[in-house]
C-alpha atoms as a PDB file:
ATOM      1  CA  UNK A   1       0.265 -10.808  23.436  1.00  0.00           C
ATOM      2  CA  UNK A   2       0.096 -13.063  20.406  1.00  0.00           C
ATOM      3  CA  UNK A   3       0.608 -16.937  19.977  1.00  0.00           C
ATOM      4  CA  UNK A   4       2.859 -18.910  18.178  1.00  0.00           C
ATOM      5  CA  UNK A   5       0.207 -19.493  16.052  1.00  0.00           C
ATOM      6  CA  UNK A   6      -1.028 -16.499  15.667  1.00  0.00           C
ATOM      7  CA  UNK A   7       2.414 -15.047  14.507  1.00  0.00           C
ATOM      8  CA  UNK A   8       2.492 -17.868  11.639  1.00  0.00           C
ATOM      9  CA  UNK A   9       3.240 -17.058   8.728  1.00  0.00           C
ATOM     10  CA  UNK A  10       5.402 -13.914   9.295  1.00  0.00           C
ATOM     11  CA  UNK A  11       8.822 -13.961   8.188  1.00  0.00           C
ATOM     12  CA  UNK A  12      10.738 -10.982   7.620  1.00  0.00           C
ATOM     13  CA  UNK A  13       9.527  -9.210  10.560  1.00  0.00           C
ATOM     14  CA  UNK A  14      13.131 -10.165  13.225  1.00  0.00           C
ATOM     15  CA  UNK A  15      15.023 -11.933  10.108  1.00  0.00           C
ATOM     16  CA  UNK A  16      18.620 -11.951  10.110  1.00  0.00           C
ATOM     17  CA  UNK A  17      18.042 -12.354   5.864  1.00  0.00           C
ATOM     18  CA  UNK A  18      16.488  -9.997   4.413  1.00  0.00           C
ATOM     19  CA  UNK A  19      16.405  -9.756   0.913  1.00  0.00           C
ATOM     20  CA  UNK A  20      15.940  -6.608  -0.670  1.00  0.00           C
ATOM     21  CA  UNK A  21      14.539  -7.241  -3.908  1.00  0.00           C
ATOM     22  CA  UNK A  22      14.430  -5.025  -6.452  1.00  0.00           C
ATOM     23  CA  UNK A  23      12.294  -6.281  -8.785  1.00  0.00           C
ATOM     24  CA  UNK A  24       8.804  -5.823  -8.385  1.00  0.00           C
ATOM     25  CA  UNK A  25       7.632  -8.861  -5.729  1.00  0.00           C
ATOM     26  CA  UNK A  26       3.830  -8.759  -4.578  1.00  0.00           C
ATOM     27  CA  UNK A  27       4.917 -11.984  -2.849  1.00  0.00           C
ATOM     28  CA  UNK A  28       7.348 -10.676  -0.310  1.00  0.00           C
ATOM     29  CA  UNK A  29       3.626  -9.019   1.319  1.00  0.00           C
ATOM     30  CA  UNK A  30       2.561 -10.977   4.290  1.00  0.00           C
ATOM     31  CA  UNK A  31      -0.913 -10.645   6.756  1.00  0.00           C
ATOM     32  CA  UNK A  32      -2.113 -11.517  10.083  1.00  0.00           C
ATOM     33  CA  UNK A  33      -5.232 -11.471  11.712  1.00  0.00           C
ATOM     34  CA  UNK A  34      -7.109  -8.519  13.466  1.00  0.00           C
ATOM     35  CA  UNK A  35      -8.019  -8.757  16.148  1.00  0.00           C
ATOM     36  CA  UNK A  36     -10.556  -6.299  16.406  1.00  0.00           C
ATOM     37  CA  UNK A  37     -12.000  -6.778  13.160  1.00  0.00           C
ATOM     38  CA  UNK A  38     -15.924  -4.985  14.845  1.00  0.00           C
ATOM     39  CA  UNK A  39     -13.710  -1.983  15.248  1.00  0.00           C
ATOM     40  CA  UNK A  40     -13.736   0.113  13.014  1.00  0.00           C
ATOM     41  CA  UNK A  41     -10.187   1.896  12.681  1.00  0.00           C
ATOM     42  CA  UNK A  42      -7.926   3.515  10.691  1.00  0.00           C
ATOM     43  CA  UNK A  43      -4.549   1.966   9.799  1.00  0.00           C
ATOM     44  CA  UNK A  44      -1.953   4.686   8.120  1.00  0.00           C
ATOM     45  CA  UNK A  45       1.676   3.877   6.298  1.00  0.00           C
ATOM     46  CA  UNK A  46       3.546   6.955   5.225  1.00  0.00           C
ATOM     47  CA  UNK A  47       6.474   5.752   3.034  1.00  0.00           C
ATOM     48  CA  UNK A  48       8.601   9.005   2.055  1.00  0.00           C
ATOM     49  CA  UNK A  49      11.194   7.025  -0.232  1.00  0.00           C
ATOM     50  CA  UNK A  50       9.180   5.595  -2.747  1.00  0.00           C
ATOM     51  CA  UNK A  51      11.179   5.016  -5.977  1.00  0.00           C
ATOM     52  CA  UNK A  52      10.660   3.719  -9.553  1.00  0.00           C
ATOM     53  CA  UNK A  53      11.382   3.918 -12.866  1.00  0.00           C
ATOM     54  CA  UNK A  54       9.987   5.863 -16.120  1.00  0.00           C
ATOM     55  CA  UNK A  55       8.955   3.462 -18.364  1.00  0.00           C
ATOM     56  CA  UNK A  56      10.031   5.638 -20.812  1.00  0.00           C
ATOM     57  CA  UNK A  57      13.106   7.418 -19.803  1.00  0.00           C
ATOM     58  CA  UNK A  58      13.881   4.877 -17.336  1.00  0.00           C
ATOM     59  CA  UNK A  59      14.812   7.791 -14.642  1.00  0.00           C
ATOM     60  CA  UNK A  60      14.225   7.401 -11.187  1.00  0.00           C
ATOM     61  CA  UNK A  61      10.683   8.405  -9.860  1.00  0.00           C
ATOM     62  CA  UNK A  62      10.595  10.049  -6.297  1.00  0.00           C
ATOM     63  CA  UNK A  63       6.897  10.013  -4.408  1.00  0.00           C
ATOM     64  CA  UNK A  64       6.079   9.741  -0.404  1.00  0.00           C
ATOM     65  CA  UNK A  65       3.244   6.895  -0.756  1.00  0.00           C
ATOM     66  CA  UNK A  66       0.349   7.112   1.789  1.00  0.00           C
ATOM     67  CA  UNK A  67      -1.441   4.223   2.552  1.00  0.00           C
ATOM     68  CA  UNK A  68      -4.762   4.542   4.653  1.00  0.00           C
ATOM     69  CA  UNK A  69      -6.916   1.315   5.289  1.00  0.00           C
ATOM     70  CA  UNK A  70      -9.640   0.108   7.621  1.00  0.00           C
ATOM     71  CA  UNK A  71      -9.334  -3.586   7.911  1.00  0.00           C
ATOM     72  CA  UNK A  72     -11.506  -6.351   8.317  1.00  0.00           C
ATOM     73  CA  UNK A  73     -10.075  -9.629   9.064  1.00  0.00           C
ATOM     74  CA  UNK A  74      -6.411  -9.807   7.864  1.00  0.00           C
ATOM     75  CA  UNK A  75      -3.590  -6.587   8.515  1.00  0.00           C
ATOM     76  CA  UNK A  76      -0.435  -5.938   6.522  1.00  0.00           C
ATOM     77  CA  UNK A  77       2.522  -6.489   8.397  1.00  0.00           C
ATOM     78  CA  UNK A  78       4.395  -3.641   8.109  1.00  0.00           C
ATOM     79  CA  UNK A  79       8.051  -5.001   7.349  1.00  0.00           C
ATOM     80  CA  UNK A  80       6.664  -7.145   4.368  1.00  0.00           C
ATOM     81  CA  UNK A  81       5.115  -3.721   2.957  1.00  0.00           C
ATOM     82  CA  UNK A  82       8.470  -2.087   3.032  1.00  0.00           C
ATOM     83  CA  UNK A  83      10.200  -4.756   1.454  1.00  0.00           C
ATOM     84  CA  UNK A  84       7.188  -5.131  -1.277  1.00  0.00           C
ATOM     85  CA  UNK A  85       7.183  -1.029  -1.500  1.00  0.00           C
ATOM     86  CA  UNK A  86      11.096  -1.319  -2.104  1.00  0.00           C
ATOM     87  CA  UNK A  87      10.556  -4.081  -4.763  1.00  0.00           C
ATOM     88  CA  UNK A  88       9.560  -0.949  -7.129  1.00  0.00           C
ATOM     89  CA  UNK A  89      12.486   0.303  -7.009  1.00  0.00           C
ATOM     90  CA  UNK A  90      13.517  -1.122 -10.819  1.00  0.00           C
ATOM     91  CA  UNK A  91      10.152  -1.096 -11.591  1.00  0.00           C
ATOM     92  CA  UNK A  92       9.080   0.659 -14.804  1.00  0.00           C
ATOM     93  CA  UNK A  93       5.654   2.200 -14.956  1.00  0.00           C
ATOM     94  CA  UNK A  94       3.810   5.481 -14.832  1.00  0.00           C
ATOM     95  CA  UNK A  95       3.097   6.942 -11.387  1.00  0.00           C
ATOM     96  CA  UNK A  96      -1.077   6.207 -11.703  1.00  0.00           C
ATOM     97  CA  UNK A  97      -0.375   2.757 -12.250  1.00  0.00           C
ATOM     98  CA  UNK A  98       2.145   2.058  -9.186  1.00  0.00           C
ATOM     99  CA  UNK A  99      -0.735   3.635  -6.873  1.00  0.00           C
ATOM    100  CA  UNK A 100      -3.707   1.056  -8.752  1.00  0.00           C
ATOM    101  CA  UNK A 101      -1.179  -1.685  -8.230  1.00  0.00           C
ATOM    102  CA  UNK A 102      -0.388  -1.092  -5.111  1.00  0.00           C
ATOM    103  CA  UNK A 103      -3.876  -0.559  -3.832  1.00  0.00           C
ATOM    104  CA  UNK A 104      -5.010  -4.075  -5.854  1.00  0.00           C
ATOM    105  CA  UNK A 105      -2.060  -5.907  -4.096  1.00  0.00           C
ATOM    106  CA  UNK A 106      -3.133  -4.793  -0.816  1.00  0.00           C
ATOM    107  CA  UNK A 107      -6.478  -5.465  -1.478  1.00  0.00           C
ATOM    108  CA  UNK A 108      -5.677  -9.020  -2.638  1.00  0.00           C
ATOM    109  CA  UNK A 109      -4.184  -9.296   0.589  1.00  0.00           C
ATOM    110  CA  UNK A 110      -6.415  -8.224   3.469  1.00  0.00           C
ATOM    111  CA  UNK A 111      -9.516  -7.758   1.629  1.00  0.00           C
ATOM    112  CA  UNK A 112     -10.131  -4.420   3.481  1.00  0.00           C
ATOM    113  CA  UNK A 113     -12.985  -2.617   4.398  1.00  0.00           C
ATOM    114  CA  UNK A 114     -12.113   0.294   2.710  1.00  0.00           C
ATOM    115  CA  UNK A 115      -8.713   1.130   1.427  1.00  0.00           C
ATOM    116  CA  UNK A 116      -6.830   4.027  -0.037  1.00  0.00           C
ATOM    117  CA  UNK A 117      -3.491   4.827  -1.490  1.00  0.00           C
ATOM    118  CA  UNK A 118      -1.860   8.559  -2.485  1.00  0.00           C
ATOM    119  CA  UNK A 119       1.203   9.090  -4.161  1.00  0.00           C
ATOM    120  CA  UNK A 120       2.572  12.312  -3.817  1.00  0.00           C
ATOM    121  CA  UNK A 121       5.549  12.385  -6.507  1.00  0.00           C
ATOM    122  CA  UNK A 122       8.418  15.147  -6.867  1.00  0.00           C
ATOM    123  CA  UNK A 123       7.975  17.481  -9.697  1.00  0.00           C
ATOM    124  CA  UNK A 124       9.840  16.173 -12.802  1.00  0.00           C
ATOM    125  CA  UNK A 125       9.679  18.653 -16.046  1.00  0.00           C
ATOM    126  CA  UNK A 126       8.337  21.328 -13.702  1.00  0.00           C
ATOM    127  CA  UNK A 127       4.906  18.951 -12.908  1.00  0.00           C
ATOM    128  CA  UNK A 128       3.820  17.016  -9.770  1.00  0.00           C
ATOM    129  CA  UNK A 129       1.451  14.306 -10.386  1.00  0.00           C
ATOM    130  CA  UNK A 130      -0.241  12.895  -7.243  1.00  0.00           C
ATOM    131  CA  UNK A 131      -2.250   9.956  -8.185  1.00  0.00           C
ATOM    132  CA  UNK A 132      -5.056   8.597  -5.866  1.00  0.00           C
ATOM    133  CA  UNK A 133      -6.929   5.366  -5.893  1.00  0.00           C
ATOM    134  CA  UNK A 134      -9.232   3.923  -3.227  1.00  0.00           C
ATOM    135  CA  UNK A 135     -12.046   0.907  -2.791  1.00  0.00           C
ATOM    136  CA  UNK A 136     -14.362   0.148  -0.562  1.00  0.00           C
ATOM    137  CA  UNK A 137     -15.949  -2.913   0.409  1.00  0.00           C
ATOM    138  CA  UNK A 138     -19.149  -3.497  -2.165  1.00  0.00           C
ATOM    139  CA  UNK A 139     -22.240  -3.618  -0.442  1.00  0.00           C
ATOM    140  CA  UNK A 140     -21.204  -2.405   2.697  1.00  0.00           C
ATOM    141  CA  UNK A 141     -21.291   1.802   3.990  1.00  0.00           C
ATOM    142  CA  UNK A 142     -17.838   1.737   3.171  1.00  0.00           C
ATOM    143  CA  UNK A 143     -18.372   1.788  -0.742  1.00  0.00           C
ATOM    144  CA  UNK A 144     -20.203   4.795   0.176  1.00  0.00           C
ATOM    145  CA  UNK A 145     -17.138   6.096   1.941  1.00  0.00           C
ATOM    146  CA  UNK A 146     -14.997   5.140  -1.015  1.00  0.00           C
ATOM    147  CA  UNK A 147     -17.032   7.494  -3.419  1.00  0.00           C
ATOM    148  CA  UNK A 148     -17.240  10.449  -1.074  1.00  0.00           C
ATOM    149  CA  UNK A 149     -13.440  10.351  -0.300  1.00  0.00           C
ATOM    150  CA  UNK A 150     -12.795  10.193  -3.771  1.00  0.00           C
ATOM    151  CA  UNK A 151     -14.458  13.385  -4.497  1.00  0.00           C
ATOM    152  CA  UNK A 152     -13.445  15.302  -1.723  1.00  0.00           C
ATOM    153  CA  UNK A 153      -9.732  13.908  -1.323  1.00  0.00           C
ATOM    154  CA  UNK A 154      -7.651  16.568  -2.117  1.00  0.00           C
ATOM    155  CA  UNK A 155      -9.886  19.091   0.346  1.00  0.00           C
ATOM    156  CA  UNK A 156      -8.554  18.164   3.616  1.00  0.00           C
END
């Protein structure tokens, strides 16, 4: 079980208030330790009502995001990331760059091992675009892992 102590810092995991901003808000994310951080382990988010905005058009963007990450010290707690996922909901930008800002954000965050994020977005104009961005830790095997996955991503 986790401390107090442990647990500070987390806010909008049991809140009563929850805001749900729609502007985009990188601050709503929140972290806590791992405790396993010599484990090596997979930690996937599947968010299947991703919205945004064309920053053109301004019409709504519909994607499932994916979200794949082995951590090292500090974990995304997983209420935060909706809320911060949500906050693109007004958000104007093309479909590569939510899924590099997302990815940086998280990175910021945790500081990762390796990290990587897919958007699958619904056709619009008869297309599908399904951006994918990853990172992995420089100097480590994982920067390794980062360049072979993204090569090979879209063969699984």
């Amino acid at each position: 079980m986790r401390t107090p102590s442990e647990l500070h810092g987390i806010t909008h995991l049991g809140s009563q208030g929850t805001e749900y901003r729609a502007d985009y808000a990188p601050d709503v994310l929140e972290a806590f330790d791992n405790k396993h951080p010599d484990n090596d382990y997979f930690v996937k988010f599947v968010c299947p009502e991703f919205t945004g905005l064309c920053p053109i058009t301004g019409q709504p963007d519909f994607a499932t995001i994916i979200i794949r990450y082995i951590p090292a010290q500090k974990m995304v707690e997983s209420k935060s990331l909706k809320l911060y996922l949500f906050s693109f909901r007004n958000h104007g930008d093309f479909h590569e760059d939510c899924i590099n800002i997302i990815m940086k954000d998280l990175i910021a965050l945790m500081d990762p091992k390796y990290i990587e994020v897919f958007g699958e977005f619904t056709p619009r104009g008869g297309i599908a675009i399904h951006p994918f961005a990853n990172y992995g830790k420089p100097g480590t095997r994982f920067e390794e892992l980062a360049r072979e996955r993204l090569f090979f991503h879209d063969q699984q």
